[in-house]
N, C-alpha and C. Protein backbone atom coordinates (compact mmCIF):
# COMPACT_ATOMS: atom_id res chain seq x y z
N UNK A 1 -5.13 4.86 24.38
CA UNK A 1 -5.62 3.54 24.05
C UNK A 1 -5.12 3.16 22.65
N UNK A 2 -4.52 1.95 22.36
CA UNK A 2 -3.92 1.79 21.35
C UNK A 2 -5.13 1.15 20.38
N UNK A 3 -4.77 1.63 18.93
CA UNK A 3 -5.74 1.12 17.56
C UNK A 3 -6.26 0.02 17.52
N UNK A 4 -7.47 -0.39 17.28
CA UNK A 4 -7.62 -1.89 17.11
C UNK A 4 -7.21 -2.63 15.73
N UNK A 5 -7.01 -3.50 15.95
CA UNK A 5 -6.44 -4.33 14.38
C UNK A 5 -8.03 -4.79 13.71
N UNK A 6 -8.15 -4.19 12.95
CA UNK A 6 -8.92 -4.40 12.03
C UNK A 6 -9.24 -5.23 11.38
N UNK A 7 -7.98 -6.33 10.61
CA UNK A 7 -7.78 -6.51 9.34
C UNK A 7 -7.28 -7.94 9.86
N UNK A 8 -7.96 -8.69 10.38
CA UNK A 8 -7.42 -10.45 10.89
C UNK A 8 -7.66 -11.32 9.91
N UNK A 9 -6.65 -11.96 9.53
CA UNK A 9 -7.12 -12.80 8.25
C UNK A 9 -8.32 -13.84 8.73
N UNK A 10 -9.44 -14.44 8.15
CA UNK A 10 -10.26 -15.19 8.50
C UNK A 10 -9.41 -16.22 8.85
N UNK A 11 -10.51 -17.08 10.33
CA UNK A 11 -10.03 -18.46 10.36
C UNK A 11 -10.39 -19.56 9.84
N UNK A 12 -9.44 -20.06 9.47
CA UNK A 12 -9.72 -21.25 8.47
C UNK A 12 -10.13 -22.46 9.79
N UNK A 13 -11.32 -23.49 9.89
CA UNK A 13 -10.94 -24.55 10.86
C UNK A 13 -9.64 -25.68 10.44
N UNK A 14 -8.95 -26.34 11.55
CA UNK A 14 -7.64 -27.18 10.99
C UNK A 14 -6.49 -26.62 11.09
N UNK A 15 -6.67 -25.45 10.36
CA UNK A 15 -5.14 -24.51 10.47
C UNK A 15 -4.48 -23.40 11.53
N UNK A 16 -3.57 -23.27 11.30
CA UNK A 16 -3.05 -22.42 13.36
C UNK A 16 -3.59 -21.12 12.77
N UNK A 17 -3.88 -20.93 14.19
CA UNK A 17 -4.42 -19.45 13.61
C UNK A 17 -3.16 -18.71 13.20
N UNK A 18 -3.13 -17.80 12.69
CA UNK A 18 -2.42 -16.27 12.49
C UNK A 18 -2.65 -15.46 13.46
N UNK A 19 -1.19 -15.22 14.12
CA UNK A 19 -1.16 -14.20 14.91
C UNK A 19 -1.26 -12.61 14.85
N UNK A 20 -0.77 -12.43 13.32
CA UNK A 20 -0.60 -11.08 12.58
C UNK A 20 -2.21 -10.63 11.53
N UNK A 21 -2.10 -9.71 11.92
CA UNK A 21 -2.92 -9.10 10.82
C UNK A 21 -2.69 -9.26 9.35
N UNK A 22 -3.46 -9.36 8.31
CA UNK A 22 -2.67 -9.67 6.88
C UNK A 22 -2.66 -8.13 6.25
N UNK A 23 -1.79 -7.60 6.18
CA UNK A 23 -1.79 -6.71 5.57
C UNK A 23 -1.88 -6.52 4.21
N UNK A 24 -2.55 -7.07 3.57
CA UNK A 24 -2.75 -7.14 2.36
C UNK A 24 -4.18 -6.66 2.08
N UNK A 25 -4.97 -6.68 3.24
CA UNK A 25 -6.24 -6.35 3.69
C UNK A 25 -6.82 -4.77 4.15
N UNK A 26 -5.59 -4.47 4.54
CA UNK A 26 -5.37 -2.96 5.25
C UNK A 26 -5.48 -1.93 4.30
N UNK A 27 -6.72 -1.23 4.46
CA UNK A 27 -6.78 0.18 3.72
C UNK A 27 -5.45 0.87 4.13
N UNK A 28 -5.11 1.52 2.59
CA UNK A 28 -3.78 2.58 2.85
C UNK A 28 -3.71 3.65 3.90
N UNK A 29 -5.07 3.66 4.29
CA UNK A 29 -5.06 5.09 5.83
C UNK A 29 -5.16 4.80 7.09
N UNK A 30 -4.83 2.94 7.21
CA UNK A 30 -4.64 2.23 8.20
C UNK A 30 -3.56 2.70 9.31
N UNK A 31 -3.84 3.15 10.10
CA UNK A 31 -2.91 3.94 11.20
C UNK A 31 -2.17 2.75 11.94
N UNK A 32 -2.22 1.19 11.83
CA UNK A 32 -1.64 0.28 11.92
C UNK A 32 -0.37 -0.07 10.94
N UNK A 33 -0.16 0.73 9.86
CA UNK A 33 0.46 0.39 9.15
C UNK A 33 1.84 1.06 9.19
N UNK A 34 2.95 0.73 9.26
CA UNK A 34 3.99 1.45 9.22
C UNK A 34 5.39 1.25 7.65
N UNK A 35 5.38 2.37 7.73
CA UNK A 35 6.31 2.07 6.65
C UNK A 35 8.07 2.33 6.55
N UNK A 36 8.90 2.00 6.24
CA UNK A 36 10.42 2.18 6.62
C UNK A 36 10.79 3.31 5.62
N UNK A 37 11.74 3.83 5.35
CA UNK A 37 12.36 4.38 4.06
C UNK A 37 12.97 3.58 3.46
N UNK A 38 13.43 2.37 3.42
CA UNK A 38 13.25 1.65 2.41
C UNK A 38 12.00 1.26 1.60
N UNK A 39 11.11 0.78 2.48
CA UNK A 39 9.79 0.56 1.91
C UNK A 39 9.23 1.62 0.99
N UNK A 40 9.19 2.64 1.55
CA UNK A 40 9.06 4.16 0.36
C UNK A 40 10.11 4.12 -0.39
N UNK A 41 11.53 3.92 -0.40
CA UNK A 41 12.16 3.69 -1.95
C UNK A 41 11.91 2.87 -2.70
N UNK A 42 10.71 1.62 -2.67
CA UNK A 42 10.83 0.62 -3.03
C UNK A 42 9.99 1.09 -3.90
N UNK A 43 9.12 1.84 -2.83
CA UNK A 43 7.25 2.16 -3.74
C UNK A 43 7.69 3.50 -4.56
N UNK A 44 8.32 4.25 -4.54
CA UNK A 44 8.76 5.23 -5.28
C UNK A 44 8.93 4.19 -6.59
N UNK A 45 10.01 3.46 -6.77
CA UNK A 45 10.26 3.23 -7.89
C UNK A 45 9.21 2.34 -8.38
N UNK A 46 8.68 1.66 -7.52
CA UNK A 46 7.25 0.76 -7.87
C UNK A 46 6.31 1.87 -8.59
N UNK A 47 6.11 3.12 -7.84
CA UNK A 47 5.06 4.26 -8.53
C UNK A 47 5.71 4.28 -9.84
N UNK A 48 6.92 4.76 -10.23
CA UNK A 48 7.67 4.60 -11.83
C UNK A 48 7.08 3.79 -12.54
N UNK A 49 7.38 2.15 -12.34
CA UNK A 49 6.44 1.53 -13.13
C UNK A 49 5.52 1.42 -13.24
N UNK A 50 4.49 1.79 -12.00
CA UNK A 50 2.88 2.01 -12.80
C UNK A 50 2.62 3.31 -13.84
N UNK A 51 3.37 4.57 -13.73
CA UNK A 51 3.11 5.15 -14.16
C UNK A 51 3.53 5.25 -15.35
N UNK A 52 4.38 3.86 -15.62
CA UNK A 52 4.56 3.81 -17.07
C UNK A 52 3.91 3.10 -17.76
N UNK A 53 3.28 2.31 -17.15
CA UNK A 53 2.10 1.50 -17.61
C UNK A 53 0.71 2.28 -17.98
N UNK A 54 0.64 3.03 -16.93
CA UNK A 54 -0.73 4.06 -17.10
C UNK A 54 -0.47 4.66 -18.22
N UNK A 55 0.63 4.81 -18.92
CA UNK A 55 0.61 5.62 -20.15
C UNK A 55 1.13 5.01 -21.41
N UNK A 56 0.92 4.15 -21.56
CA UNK A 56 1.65 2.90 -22.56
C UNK A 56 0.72 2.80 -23.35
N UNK A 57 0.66 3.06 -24.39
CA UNK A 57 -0.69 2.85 -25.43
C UNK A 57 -1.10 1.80 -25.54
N UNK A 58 0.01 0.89 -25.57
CA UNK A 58 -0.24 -0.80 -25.72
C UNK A 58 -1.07 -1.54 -25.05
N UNK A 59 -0.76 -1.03 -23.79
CA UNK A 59 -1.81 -1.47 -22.07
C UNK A 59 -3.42 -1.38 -22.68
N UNK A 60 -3.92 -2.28 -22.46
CA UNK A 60 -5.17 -2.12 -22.28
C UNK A 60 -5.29 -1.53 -21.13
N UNK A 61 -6.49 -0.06 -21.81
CA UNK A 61 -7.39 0.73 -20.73
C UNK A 61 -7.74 0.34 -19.31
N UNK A 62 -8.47 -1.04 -19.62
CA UNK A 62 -8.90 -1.31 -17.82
C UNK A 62 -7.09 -1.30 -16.95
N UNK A 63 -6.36 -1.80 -17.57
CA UNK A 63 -5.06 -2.05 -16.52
C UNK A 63 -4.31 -1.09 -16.70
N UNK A 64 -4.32 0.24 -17.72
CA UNK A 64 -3.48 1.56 -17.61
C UNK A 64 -4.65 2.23 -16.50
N UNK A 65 -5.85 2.51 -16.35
CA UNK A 65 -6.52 2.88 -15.16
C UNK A 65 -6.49 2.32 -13.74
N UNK A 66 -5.69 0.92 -13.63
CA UNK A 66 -5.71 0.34 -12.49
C UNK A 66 -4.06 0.67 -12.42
N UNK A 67 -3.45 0.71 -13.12
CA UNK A 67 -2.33 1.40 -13.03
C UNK A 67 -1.90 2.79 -12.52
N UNK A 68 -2.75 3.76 -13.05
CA UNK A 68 -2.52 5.03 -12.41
C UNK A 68 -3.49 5.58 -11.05
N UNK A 69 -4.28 4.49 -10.98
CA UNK A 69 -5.20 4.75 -9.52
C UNK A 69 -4.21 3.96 -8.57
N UNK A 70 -3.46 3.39 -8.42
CA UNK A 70 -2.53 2.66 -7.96
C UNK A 70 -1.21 3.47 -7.29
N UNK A 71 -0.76 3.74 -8.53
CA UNK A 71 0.03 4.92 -8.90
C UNK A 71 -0.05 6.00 -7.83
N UNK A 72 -1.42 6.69 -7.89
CA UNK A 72 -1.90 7.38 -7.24
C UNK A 72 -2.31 7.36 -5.91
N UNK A 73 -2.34 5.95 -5.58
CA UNK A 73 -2.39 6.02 -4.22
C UNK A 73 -1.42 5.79 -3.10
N UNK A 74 -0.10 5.73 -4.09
CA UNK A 74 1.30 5.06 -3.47
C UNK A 74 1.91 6.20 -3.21
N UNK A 75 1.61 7.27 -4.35
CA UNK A 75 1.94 8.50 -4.45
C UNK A 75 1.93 9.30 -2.39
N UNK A 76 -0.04 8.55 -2.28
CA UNK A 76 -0.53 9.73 -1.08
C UNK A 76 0.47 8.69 0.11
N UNK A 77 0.27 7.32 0.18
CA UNK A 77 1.28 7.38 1.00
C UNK A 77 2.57 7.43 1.22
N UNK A 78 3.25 7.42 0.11
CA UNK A 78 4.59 8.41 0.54
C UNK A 78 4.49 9.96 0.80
N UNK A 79 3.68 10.24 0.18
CA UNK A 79 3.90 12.02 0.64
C UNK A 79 3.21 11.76 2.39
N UNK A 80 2.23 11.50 3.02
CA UNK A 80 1.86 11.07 4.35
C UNK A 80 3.43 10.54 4.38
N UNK A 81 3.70 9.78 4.49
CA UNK A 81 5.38 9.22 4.84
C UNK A 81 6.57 10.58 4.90
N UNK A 82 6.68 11.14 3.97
CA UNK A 82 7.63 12.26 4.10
C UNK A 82 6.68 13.47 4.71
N UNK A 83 5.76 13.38 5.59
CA UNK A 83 5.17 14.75 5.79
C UNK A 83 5.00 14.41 7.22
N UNK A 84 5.68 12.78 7.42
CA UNK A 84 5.54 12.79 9.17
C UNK A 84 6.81 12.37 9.77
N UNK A 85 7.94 12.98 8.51
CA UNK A 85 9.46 13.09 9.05
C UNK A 85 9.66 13.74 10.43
N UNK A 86 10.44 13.43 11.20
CA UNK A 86 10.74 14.56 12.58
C UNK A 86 11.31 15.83 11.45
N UNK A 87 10.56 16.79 12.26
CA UNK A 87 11.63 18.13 11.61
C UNK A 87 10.44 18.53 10.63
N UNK A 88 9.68 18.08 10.30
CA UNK A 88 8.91 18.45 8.89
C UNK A 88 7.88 19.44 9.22
């Protein structure tokens, strides 16, 4: 039985609905979610810049912590991404 979609953007009245889920909504352990290897090279280097932010003295605290929890969670889904290679 396939996953249910979770994550439907609300309907607005007036406007067409949306056929797609918004993924912008989707927890990162969303089994709906798929990712390419591009998309993980993208977030690889995306993780780089948060994690240079998380450590930038300059950054204010609240956004070097939203930076490396970020960081950190881009981290788990690429490693989930390279740990469900064929062959792995």
């Amino acid at each position: 039985m396939p996953q249910q979609i979770l994550h439907h953007p609300p309907r607005i009245p007036g406007l067409p609905a949306a056929d797609a889920p918004d993924e912008s909504e989707c927890r990162s352990s969303c089994q709906n979610l798929a990712y390419t290897d591009r998309d993980i090279n993208q977030m690889t280097t995306h993780v780089t810049a948060l994690e240079r932010a998380a450590t930038d003295p300059l950054t204010p605290r609240p956004l070097r912590d939203r930076a490396a929890a970020q960081a950190t969670q881009r981290r788990t889904i690429i490693a989930r991404h390279e740990a469900s290679r064929p062959g792995k």
